[in-house]
N, C-alpha and C. Protein backbone atom coordinates (compact mmCIF):
# COMPACT_ATOMS: atom_id res chain seq x y z
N UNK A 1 -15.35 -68.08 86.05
CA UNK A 1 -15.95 -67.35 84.94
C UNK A 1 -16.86 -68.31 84.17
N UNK A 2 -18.42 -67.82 83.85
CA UNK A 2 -19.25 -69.13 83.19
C UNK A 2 -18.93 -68.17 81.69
N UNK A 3 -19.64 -69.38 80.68
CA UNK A 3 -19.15 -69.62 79.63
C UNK A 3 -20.02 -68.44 79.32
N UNK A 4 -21.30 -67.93 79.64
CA UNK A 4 -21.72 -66.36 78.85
C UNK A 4 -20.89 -65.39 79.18
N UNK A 5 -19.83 -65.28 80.15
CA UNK A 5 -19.09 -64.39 79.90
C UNK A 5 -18.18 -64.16 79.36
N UNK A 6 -17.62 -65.54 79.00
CA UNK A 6 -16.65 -65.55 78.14
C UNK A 6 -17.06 -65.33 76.66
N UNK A 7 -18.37 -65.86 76.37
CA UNK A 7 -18.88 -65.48 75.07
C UNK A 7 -18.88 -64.00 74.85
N UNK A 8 -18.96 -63.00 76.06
CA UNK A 8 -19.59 -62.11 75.85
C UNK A 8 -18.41 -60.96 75.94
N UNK A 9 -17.32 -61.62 76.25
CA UNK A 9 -15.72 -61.26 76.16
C UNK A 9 -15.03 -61.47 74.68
N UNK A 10 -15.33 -62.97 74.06
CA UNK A 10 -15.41 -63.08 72.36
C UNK A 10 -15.84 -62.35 71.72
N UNK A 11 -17.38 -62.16 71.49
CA UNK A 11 -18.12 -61.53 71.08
C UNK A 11 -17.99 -59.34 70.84
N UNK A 12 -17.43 -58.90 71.74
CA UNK A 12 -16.70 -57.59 72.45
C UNK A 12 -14.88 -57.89 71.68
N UNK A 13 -14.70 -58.80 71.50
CA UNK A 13 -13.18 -58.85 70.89
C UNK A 13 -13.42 -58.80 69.21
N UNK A 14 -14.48 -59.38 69.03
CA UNK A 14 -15.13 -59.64 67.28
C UNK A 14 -15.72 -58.19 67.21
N UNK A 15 -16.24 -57.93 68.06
CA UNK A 15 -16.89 -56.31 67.48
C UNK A 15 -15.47 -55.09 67.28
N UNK A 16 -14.48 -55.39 68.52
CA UNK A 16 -13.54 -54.56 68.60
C UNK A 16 -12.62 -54.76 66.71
N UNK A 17 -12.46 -55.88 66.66
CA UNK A 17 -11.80 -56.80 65.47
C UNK A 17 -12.65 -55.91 63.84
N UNK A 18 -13.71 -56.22 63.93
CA UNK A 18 -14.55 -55.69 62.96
C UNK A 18 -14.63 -53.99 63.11
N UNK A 19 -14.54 -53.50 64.21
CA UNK A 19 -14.62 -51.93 63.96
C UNK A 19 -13.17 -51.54 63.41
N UNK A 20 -12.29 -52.28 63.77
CA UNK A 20 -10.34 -52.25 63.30
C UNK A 20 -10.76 -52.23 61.61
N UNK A 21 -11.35 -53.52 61.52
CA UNK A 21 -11.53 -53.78 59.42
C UNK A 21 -12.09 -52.53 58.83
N UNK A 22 -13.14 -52.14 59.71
CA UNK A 22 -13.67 -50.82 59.19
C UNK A 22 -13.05 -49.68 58.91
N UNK A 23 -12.02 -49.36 59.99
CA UNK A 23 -11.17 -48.07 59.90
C UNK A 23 -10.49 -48.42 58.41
N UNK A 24 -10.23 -49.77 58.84
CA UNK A 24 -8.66 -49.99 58.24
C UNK A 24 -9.45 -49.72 56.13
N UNK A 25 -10.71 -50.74 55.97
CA UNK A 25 -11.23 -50.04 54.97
C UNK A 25 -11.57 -48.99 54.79
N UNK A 26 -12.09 -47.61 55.42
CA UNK A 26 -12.06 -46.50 55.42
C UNK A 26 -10.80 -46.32 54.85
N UNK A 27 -9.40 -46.31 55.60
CA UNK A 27 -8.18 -45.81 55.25
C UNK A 27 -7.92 -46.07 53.79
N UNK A 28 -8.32 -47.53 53.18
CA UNK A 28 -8.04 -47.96 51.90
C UNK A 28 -8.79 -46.99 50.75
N UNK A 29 -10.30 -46.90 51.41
CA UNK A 29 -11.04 -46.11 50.46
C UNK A 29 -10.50 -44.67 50.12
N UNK A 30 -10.07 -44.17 51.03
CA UNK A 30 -9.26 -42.71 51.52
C UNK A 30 -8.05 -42.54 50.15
N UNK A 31 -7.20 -43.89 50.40
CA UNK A 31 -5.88 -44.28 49.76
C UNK A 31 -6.24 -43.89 48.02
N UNK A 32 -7.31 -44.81 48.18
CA UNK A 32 -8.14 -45.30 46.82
C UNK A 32 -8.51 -44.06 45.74
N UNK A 33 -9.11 -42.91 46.51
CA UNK A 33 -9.38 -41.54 46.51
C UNK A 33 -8.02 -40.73 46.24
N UNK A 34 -7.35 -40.67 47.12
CA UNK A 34 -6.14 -40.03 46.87
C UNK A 34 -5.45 -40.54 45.50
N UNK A 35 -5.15 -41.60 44.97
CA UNK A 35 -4.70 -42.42 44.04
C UNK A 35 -5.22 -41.26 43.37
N UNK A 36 -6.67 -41.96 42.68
CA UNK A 36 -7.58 -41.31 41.84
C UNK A 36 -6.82 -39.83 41.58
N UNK A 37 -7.27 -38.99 42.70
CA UNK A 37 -6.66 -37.90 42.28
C UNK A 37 -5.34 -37.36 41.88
N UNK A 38 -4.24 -38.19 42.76
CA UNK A 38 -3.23 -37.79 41.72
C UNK A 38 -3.23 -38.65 40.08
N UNK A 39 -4.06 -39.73 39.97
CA UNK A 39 -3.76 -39.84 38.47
C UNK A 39 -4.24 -38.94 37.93
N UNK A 40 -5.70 -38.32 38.17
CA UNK A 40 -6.57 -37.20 37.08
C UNK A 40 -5.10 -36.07 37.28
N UNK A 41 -4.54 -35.61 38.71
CA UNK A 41 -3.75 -34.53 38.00
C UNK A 41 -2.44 -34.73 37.07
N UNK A 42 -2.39 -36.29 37.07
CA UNK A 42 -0.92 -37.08 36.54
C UNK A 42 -1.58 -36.53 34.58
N UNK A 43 -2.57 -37.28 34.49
CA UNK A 43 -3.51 -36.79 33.40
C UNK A 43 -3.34 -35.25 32.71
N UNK A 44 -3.91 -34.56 33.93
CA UNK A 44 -3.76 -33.23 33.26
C UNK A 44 -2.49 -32.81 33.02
N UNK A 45 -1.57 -33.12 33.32
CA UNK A 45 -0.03 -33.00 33.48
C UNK A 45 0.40 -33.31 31.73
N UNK A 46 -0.14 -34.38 31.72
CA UNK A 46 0.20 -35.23 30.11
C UNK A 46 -0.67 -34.10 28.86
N UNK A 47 -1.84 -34.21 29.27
CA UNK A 47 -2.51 -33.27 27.99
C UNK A 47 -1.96 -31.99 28.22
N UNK A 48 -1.10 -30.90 29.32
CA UNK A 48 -0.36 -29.79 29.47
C UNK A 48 0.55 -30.44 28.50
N UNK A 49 1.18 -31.54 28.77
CA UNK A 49 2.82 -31.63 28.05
C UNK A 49 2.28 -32.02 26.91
N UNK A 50 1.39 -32.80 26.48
CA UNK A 50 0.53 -32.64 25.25
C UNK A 50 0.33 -31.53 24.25
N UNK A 51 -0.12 -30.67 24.79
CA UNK A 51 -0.54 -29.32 24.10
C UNK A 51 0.73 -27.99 23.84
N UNK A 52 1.71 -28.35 24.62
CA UNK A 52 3.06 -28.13 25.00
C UNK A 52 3.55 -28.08 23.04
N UNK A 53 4.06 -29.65 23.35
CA UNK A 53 4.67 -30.11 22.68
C UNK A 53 3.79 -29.87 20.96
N UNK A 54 2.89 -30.14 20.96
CA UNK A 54 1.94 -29.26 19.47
C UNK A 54 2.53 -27.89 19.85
N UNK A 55 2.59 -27.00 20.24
CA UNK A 55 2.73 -25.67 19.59
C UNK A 55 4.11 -25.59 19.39
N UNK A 56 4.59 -26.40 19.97
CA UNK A 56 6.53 -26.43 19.96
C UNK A 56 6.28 -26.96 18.67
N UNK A 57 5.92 -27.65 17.66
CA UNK A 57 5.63 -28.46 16.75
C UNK A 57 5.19 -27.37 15.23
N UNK A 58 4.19 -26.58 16.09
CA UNK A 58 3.72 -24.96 15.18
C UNK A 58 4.19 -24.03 15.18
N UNK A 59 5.81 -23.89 16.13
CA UNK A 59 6.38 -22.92 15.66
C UNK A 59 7.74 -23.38 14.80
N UNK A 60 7.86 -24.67 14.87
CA UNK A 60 9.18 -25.27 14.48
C UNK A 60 8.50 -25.26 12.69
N UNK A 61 7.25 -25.44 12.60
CA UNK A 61 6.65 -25.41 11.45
C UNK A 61 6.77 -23.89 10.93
N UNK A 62 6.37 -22.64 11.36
CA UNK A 62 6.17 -21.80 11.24
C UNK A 62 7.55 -21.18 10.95
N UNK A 63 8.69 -21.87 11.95
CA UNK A 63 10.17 -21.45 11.83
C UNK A 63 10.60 -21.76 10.00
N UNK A 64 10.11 -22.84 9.98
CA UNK A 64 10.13 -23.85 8.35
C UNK A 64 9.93 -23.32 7.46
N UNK A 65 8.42 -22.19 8.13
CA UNK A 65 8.21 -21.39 6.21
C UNK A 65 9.07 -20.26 6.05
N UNK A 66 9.02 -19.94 7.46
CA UNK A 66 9.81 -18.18 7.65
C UNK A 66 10.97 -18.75 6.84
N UNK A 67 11.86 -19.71 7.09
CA UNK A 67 13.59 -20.43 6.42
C UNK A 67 13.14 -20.54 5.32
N UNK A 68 11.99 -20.85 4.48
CA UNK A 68 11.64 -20.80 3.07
C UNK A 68 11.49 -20.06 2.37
N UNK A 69 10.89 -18.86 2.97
CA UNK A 69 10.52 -17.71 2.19
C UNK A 69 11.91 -16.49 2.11
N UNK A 70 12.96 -17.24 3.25
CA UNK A 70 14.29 -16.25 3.42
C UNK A 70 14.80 -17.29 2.13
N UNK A 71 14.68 -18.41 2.05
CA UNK A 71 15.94 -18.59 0.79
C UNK A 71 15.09 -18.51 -0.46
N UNK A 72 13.63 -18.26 -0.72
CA UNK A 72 13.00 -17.38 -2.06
C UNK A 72 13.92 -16.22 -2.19
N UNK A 73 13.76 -15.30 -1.05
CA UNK A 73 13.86 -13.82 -1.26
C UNK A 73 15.36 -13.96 -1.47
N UNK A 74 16.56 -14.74 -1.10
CA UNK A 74 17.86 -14.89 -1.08
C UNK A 74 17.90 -15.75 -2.68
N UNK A 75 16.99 -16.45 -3.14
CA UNK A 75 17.37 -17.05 -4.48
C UNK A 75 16.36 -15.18 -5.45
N UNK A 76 15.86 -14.65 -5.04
CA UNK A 76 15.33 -13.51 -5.75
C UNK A 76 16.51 -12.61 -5.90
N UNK A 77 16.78 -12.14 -4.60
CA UNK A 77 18.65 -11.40 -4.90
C UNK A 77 19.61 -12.40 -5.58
N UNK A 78 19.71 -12.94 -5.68
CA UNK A 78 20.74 -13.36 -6.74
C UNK A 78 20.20 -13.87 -8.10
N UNK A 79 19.22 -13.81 -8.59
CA UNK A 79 18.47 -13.62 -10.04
C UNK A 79 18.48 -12.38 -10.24
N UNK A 80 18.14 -11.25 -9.23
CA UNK A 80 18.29 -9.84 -9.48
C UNK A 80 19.65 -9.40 -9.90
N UNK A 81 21.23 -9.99 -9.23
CA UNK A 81 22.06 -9.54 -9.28
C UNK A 81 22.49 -10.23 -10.56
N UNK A 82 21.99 -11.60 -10.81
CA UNK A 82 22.58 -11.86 -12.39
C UNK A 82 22.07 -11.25 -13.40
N UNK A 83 20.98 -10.69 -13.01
CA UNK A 83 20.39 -9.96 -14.02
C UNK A 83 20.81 -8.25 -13.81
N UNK A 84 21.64 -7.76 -12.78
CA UNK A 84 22.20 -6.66 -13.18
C UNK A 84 23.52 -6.82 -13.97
N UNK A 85 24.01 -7.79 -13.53
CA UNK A 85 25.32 -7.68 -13.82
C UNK A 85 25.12 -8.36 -15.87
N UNK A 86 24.31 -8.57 -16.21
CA UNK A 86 24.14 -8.95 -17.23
C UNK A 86 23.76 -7.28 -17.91
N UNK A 87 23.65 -6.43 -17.54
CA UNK A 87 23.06 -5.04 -18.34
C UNK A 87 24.48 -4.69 -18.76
């Protein structure tokens, strides 16, 4: 075997070698991509449990006035009733 064929056997092993890096970066870029997308939906996940958690927040508020305005109307009946029982 002369030495251009062996170069030309190297050379065919370096191309084979370098088309491998290529896939293999393809696959990473692929990986890279996929990542990406589950963080954006990891993301949307958070501003859902985000927006979640505010209205759980506006009704626990809303629960707050409704319990306020029941112990007005509950301190109103019993000013009403001291004031019947005073006639």
């Amino acid at each position: 075997m002369n030495i251009e064929h062996k170069i030309a056997e190297v050379e065919h092993e370096i191309a084979e070698v370098e088309h491998k890096i290529a896939d293999v970066e393809h696959e990473i870029t692929y990986v890279e991509h996929e990542i990406a997308d589950v963080e954006h939906k990891i993301a949307d996940v958070e501003h859902k449990i985000a927006d979640v958690e505010n209205k759980i927040a506006d009704v626990e508020h809303e629960i707050a006035e409704v319990e306020h305005k029941i112990a007005n109307v509950e301190l109103e009946i019993v000013e009403i009733a001291y004031l019947f029982d005073k006639l």
